[in-house]
PDB file of N, CA and C in Angstrom:
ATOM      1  N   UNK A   1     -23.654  28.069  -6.016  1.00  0.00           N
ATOM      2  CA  UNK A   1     -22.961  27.090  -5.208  1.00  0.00           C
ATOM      3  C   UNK A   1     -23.261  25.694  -5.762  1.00  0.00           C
ATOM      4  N   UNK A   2     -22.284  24.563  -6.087  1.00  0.00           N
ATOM      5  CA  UNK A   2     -22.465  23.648  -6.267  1.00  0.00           C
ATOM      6  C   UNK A   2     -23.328  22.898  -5.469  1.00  0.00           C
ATOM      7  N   UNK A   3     -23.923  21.741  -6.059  1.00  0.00           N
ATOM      8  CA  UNK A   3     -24.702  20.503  -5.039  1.00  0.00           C
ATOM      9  C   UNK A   3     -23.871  19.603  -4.562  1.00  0.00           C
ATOM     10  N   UNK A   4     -24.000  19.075  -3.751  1.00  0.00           N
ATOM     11  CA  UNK A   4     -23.539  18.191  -2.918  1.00  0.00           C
ATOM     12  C   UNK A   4     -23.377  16.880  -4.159  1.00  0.00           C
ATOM     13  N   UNK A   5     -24.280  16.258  -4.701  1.00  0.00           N
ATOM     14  CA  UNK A   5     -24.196  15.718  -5.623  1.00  0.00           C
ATOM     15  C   UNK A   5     -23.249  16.003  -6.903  1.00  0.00           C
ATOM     16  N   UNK A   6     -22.384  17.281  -7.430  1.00  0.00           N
ATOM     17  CA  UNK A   6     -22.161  17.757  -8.587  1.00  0.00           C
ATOM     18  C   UNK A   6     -20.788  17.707  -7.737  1.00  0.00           C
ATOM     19  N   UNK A   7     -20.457  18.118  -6.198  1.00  0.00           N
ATOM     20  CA  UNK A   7     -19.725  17.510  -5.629  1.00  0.00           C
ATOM     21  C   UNK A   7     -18.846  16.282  -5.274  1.00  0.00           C
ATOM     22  N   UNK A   8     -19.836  15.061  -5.275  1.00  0.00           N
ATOM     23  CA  UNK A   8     -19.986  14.562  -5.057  1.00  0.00           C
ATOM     24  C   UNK A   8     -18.641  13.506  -6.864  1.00  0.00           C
ATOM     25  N   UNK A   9     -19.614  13.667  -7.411  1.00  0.00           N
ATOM     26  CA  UNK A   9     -19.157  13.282  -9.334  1.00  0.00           C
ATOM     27  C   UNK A   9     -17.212  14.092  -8.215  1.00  0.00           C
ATOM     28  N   UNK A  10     -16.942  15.171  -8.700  1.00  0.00           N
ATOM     29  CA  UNK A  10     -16.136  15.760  -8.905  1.00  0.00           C
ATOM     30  C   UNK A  10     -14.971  14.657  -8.159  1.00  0.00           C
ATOM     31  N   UNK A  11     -15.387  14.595  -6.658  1.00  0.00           N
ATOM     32  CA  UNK A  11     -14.669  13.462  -5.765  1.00  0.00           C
ATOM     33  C   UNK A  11     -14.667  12.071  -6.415  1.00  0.00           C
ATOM     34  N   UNK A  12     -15.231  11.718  -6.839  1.00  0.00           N
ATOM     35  CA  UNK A  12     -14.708  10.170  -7.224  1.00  0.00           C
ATOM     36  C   UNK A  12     -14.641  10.217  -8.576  1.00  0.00           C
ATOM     37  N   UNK A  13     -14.218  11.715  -9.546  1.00  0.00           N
ATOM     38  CA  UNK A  13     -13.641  11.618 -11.019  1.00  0.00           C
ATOM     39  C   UNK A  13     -14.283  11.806 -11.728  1.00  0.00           C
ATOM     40  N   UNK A  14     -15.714  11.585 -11.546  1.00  0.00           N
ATOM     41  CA  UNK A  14     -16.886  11.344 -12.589  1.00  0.00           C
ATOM     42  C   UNK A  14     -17.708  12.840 -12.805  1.00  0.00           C
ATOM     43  N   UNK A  15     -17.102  13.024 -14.743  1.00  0.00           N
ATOM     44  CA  UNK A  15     -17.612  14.034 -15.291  1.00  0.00           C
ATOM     45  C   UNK A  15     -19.246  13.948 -15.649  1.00  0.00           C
ATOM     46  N   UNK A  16     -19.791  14.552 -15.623  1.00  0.00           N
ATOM     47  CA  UNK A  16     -20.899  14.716 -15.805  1.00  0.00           C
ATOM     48  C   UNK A  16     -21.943  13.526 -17.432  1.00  0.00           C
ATOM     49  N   UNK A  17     -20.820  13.504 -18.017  1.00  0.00           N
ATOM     50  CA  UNK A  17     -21.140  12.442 -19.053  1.00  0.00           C
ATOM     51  C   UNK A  17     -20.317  10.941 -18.874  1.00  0.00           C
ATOM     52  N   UNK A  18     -19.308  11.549 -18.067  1.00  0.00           N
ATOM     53  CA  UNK A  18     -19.406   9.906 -17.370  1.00  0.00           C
ATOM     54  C   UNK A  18     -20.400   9.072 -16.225  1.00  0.00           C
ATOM     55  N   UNK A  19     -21.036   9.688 -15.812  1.00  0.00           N
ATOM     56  CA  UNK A  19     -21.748  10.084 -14.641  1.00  0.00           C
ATOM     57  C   UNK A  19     -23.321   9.127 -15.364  1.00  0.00           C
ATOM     58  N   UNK A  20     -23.561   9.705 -16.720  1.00  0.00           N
ATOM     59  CA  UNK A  20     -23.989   9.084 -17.147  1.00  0.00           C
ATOM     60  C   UNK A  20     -23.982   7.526 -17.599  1.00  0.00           C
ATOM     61  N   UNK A  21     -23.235   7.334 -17.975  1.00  0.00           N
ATOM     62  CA  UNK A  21     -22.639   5.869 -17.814  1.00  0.00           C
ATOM     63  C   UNK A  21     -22.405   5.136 -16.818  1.00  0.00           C
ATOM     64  N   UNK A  22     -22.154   5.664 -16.130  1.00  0.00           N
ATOM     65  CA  UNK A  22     -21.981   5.050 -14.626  1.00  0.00           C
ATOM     66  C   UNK A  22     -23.312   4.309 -14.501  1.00  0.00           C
ATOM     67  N   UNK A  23     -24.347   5.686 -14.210  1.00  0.00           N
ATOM     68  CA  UNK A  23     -25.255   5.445 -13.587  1.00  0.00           C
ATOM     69  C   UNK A  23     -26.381   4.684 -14.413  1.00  0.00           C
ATOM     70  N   UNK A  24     -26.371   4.912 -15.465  1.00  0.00           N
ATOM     71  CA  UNK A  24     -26.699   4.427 -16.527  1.00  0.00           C
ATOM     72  C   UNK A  24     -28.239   5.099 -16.511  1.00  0.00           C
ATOM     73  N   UNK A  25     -28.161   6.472 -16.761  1.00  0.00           N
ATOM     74  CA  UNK A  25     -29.364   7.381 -16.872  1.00  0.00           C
ATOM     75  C   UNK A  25     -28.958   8.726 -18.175  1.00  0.00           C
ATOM     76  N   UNK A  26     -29.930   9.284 -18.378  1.00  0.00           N
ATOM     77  CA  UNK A  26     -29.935  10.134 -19.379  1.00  0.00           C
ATOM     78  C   UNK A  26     -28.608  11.595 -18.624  1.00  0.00           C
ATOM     79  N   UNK A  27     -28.402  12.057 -19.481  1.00  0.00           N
ATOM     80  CA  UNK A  27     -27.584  13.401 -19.346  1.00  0.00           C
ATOM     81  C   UNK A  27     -28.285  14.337 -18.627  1.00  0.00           C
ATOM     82  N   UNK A  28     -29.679  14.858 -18.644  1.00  0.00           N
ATOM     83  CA  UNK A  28     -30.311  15.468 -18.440  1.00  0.00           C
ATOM     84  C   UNK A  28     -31.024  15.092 -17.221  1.00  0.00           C
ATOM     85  N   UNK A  29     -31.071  14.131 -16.529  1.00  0.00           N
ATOM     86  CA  UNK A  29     -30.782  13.738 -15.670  1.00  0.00           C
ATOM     87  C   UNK A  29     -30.059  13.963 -14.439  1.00  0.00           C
ATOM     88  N   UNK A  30     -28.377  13.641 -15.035  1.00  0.00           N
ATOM     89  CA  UNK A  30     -27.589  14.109 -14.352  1.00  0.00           C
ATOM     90  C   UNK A  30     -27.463  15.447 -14.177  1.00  0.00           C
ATOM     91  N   UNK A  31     -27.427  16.195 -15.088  1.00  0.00           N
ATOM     92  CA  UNK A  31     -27.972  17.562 -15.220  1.00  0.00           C
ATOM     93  C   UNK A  31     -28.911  17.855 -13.652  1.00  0.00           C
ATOM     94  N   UNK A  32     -30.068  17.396 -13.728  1.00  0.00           N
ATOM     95  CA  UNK A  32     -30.865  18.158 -13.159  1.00  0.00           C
ATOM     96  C   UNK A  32     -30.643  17.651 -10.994  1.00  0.00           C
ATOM     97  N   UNK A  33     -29.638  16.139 -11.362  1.00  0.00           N
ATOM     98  CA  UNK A  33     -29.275  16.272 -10.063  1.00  0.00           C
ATOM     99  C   UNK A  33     -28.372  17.194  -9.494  1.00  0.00           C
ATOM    100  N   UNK A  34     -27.558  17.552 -10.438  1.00  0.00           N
ATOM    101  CA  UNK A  34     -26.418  18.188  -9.907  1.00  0.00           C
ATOM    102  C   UNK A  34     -26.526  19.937 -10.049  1.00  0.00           C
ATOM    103  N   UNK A  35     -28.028  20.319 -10.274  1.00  0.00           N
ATOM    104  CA  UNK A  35     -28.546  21.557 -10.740  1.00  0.00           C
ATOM    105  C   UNK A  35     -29.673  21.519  -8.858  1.00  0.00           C
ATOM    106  N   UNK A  36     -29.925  20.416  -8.192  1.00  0.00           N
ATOM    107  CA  UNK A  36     -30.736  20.586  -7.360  1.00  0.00           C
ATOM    108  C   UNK A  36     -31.979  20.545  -7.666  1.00  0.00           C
ATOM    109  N   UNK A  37     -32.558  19.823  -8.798  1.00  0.00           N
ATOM    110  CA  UNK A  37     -33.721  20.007  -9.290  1.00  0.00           C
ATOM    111  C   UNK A  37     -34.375  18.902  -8.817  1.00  0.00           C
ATOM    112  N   UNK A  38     -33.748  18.101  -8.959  1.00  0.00           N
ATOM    113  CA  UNK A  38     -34.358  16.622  -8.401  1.00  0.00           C
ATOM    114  C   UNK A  38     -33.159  15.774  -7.376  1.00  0.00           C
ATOM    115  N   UNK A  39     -33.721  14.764  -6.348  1.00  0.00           N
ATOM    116  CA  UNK A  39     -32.633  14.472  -5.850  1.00  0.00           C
ATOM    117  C   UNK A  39     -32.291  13.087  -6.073  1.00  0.00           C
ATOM    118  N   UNK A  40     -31.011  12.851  -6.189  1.00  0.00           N
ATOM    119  CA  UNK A  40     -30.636  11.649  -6.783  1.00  0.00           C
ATOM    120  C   UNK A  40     -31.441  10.324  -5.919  1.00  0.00           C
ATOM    121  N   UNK A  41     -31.428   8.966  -6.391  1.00  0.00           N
ATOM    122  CA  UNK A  41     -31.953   8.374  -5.628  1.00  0.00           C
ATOM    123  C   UNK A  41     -30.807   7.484  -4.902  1.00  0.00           C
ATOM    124  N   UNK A  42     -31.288   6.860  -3.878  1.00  0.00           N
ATOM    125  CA  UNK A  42     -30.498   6.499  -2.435  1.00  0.00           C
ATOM    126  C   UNK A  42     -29.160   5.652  -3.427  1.00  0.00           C
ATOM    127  N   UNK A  43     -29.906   4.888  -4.464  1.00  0.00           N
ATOM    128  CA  UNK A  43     -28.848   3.537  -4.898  1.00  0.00           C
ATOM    129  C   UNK A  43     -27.861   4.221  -5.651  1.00  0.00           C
ATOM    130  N   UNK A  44     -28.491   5.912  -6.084  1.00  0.00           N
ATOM    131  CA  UNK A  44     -26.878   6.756  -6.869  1.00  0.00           C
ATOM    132  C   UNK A  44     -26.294   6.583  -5.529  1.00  0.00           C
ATOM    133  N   UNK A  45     -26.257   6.850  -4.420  1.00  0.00           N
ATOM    134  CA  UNK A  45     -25.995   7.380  -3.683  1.00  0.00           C
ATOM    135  C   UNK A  45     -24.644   6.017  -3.476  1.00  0.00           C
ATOM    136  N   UNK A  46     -25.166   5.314  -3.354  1.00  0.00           N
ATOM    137  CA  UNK A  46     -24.693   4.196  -2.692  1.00  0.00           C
ATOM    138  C   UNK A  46     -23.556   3.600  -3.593  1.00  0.00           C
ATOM    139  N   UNK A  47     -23.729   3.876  -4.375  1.00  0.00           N
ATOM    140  CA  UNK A  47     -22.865   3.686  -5.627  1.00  0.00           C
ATOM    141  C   UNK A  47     -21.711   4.706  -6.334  1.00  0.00           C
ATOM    142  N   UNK A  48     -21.985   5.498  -5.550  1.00  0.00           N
ATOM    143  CA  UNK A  48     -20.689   6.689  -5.357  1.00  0.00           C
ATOM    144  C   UNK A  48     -20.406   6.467  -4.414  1.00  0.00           C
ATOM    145  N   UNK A  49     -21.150   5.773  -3.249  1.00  0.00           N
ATOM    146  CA  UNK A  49     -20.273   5.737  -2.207  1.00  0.00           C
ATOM    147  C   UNK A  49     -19.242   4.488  -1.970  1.00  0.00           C
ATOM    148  N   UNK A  50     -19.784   3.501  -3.134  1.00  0.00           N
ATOM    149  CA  UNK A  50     -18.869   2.592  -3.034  1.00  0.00           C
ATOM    150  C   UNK A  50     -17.421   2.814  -4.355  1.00  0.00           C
ATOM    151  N   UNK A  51     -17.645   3.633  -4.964  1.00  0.00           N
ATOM    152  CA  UNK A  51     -16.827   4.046  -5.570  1.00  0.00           C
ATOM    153  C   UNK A  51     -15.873   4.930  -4.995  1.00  0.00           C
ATOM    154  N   UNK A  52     -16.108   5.494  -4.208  1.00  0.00           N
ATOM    155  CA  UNK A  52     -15.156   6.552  -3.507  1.00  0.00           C
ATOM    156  C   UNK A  52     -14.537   5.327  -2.489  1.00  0.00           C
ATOM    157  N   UNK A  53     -15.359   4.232  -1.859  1.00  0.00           N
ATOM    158  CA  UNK A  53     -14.557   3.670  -0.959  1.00  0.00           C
ATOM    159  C   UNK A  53     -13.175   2.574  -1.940  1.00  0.00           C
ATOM    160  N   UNK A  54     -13.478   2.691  -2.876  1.00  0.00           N
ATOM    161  CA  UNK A  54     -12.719   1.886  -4.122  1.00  0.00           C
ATOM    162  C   UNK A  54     -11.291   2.571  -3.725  1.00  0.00           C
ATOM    163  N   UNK A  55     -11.759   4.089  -4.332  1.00  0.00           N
ATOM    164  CA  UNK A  55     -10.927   5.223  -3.879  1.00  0.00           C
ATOM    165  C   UNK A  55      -9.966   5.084  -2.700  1.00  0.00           C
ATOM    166  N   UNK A  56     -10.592   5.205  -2.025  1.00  0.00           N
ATOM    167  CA  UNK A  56     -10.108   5.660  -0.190  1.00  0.00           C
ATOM    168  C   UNK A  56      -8.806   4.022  -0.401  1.00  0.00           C
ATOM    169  N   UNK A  57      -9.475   3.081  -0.507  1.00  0.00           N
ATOM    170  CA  UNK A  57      -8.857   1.762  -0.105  1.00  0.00           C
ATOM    171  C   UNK A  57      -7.772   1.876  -1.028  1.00  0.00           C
ATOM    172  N   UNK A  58      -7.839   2.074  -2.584  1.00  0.00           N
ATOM    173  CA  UNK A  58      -6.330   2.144  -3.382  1.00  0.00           C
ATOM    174  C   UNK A  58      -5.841   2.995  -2.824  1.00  0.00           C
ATOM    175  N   UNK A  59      -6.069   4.156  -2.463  1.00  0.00           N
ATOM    176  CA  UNK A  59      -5.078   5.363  -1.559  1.00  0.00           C
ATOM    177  C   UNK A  59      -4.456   4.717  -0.498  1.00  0.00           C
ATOM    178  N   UNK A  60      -4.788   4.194   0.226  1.00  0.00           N
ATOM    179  CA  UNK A  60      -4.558   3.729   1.546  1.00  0.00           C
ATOM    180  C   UNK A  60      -3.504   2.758   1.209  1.00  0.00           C
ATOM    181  N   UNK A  61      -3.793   1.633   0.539  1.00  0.00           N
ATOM    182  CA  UNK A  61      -2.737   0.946   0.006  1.00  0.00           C
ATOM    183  C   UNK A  61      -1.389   1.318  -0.622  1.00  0.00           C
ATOM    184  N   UNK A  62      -1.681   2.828  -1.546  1.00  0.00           N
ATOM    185  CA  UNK A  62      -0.903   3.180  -2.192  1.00  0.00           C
ATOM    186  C   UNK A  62       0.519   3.693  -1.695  1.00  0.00           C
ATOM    187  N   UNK A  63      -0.147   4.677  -0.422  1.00  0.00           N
ATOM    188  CA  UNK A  63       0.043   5.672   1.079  1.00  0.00           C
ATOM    189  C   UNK A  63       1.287   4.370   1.329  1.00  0.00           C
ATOM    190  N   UNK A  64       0.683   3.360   2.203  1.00  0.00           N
ATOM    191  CA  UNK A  64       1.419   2.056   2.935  1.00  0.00           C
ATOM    192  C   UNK A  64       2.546   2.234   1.982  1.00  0.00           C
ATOM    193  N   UNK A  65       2.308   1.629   0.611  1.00  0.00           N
ATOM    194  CA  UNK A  65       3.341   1.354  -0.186  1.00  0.00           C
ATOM    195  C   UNK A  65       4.662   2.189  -0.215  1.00  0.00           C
ATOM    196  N   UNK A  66       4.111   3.676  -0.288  1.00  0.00           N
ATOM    197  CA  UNK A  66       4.649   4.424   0.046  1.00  0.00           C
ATOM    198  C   UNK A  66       5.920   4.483   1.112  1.00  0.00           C
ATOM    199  N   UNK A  67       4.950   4.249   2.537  1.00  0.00           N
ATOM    200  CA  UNK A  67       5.654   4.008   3.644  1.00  0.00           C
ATOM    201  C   UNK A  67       7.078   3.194   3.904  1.00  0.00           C
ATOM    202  N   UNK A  68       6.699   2.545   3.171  1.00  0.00           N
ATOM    203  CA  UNK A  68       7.619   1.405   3.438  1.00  0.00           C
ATOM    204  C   UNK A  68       8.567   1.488   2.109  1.00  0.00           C
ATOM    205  N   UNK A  69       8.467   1.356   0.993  1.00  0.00           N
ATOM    206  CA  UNK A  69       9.371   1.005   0.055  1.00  0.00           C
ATOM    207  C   UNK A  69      10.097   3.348  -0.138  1.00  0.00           C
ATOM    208  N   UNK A  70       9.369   4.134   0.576  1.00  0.00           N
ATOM    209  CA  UNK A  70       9.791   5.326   0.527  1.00  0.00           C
ATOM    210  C   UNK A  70       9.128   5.998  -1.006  1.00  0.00           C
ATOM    211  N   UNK A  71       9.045   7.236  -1.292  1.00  0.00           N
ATOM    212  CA  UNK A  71       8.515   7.810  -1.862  1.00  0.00           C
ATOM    213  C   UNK A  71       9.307   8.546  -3.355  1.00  0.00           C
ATOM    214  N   UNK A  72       8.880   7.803  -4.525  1.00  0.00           N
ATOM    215  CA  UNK A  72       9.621   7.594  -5.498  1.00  0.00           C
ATOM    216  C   UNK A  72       9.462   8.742  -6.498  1.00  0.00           C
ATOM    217  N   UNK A  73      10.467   9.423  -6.326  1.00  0.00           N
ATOM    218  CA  UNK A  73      10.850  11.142  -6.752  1.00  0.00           C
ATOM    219  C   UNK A  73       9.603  11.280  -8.298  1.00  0.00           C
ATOM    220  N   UNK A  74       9.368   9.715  -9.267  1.00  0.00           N
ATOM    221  CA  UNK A  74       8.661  10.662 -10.233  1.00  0.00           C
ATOM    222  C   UNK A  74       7.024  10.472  -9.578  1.00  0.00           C
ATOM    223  N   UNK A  75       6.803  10.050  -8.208  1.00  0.00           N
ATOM    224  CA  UNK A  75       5.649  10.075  -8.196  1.00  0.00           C
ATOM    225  C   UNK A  75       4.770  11.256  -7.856  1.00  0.00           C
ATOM    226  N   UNK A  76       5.696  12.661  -7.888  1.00  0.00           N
ATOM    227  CA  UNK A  76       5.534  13.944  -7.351  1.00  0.00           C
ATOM    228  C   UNK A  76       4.984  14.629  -9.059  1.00  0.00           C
ATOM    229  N   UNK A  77       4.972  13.841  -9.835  1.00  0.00           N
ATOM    230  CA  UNK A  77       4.444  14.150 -11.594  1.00  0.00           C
ATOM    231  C   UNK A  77       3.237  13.391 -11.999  1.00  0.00           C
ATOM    232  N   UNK A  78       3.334  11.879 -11.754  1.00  0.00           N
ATOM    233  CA  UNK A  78       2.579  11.164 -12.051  1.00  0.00           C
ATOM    234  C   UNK A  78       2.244  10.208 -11.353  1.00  0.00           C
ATOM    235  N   UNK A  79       1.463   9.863 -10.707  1.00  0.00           N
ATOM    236  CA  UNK A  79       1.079   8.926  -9.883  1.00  0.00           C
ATOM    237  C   UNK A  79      -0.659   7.951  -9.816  1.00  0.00           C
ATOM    238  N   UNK A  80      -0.112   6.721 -10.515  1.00  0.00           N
ATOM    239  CA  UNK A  80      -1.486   6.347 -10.393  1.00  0.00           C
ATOM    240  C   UNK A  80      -1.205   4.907  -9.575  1.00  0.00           C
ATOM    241  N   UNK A  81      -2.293   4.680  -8.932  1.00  0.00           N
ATOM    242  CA  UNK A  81      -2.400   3.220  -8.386  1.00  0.00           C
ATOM    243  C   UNK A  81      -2.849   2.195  -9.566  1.00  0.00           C
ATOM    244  N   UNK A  82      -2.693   1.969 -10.424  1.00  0.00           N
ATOM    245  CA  UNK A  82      -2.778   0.938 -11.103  1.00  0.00           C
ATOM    246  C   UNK A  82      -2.075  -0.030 -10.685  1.00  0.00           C
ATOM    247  N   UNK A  83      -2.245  -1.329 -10.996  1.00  0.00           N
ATOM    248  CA  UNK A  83      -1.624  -2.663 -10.588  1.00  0.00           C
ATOM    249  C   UNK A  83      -0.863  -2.537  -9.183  1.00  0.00           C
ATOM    250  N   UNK A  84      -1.895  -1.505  -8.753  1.00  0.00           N
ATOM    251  CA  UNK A  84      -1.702  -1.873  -6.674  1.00  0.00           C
ATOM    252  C   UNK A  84      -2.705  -2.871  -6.357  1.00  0.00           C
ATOM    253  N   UNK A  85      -3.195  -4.035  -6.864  1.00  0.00           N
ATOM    254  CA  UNK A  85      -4.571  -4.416  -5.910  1.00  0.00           C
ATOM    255  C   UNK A  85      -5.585  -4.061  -6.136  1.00  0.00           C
ATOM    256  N   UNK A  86      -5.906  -3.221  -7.392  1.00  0.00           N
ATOM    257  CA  UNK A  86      -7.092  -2.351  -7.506  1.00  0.00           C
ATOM    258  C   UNK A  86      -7.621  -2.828  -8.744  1.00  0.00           C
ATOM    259  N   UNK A  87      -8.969  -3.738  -8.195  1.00  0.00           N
ATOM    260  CA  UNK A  87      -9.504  -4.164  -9.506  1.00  0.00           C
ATOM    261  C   UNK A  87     -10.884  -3.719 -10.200  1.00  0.00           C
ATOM    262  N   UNK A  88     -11.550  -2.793  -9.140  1.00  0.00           N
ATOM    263  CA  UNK A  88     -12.792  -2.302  -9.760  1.00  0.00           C
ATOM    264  C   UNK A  88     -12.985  -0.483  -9.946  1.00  0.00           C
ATOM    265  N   UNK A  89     -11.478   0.084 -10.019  1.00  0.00           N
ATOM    266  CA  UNK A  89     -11.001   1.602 -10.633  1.00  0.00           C
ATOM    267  C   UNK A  89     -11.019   1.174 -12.048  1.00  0.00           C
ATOM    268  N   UNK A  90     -11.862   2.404 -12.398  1.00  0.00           N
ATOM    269  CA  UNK A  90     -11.198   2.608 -14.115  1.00  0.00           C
ATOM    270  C   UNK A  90      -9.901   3.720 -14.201  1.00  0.00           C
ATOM    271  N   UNK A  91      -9.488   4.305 -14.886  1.00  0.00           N
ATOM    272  CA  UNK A  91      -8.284   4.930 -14.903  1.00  0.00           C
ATOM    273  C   UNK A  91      -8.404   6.133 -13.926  1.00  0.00           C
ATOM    274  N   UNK A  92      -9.539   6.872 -14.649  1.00  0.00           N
ATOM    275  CA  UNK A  92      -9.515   8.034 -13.632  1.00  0.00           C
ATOM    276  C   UNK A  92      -9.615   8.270 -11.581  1.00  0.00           C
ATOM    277  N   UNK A  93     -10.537   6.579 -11.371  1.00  0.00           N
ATOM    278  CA  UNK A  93     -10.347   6.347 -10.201  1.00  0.00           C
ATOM    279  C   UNK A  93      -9.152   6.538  -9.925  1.00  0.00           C
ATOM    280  N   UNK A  94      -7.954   5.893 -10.492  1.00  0.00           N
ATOM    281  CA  UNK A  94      -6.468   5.017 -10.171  1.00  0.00           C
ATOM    282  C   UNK A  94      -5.916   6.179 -10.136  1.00  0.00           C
ATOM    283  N   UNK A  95      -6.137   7.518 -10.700  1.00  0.00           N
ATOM    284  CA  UNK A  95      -5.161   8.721 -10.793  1.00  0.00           C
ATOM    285  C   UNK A  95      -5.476   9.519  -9.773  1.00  0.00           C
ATOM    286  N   UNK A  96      -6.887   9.165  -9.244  1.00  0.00           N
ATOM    287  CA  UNK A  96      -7.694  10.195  -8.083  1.00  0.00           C
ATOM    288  C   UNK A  96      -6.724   9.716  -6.756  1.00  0.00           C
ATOM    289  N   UNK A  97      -7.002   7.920  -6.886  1.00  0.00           N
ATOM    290  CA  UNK A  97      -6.728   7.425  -5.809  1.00  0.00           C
ATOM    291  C   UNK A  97      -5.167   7.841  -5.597  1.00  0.00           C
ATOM    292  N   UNK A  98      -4.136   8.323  -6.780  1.00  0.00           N
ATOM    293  CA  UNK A  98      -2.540   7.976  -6.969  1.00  0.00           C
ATOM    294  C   UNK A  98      -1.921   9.471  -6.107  1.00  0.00           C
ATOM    295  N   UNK A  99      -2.968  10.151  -6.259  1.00  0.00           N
ATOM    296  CA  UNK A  99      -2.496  11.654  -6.086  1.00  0.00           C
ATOM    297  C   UNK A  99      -3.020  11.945  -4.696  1.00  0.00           C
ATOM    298  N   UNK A 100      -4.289  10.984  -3.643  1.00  0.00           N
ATOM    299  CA  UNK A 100      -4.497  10.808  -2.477  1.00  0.00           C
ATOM    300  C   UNK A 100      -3.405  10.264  -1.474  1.00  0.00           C
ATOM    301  N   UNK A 101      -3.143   9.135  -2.315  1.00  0.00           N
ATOM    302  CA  UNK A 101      -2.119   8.363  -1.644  1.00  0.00           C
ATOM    303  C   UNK A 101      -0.570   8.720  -1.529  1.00  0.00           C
ATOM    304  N   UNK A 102      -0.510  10.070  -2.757  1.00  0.00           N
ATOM    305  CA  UNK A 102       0.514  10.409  -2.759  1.00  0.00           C
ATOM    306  C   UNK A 102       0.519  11.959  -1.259  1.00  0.00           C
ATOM    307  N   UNK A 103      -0.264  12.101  -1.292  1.00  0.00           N
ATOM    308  CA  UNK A 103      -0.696  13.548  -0.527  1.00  0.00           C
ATOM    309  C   UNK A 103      -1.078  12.554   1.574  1.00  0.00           C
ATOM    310  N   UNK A 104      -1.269  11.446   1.049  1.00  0.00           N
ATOM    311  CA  UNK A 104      -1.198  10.449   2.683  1.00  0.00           C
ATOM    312  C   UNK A 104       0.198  10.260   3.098  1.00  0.00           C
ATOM    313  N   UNK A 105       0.933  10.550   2.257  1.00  0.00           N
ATOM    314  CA  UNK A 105       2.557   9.637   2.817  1.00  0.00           C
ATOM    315  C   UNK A 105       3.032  10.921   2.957  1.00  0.00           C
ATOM    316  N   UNK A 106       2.335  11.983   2.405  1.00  0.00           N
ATOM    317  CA  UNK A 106       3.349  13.384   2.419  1.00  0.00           C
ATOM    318  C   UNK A 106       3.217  13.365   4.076  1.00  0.00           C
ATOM    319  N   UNK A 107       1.691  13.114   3.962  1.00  0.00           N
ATOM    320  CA  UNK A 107       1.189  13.844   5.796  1.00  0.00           C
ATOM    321  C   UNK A 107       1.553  13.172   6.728  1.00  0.00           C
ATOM    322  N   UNK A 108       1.699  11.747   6.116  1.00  0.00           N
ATOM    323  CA  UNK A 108       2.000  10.481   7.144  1.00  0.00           C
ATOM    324  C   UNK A 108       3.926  10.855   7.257  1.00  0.00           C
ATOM    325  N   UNK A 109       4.410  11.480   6.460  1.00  0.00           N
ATOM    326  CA  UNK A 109       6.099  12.255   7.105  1.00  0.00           C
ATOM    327  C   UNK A 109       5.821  13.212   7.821  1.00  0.00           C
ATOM    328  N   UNK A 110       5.411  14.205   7.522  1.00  0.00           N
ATOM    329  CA  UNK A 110       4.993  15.131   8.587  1.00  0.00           C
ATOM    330  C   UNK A 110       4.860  14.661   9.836  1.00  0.00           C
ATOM    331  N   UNK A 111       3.797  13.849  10.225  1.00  0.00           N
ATOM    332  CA  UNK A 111       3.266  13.573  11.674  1.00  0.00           C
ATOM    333  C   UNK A 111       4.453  12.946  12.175  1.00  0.00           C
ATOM    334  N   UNK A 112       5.288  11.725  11.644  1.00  0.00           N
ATOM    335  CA  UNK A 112       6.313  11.104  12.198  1.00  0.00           C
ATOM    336  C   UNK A 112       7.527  11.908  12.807  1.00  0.00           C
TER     337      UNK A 112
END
């Protein structure tokens, strides 16, 4: 079973050698958080969590955009939030966030 942490990477994009960079720690490292060997410390923590809220907020924006200007047939292929407002995603954020925001407006028709 995965860790919550190895989880964690997967949700806000970050491969295991990006993960490294991010965090700016060895591979083996990341390795051994996402193995349960050791547990990450609070400021990883905090720092995925502000990355996912990076996330959540371009979705949310994206979603709105959605709402209102209606839902633009190639965004059912490709969808990234780039040049929505989003200035501290690197790409893979912008594609996480594109395919959230695209999956918010689906649900946000539904409920209406």
């Amino acid at each position: 079973m995965p860790s919550t942490f190895k989880n964690a990477l997967s949700l806000t994009g970050l491969s295991q050698r990006e993960a490294c960079i991010f965090f700016d720690v060895r591979e083996d490292t990341i390795k051994s958080w996402c193995a349960n060997r050791n547990r990450a410390p609070e400021g990883v923590w905090i720092m995925l969590a502000q990355r996912m809220r990076s996330i959540l907020d371009a979705a949310d924006y994206g979603a709105d955009h959605m709402d209102l200007e209606g839902i633009d047939p190639r965004a059912w292929s490709n969808l990234s939030v780039s040049g929505l407002a989003v200035d501290d995603l690197d790409s893979r954020g912008e594609e996480i966030a594109g395919a959230l925001a695209l999956l918010m407006a689906i649900d946000d028709l539904q409920v209406d």
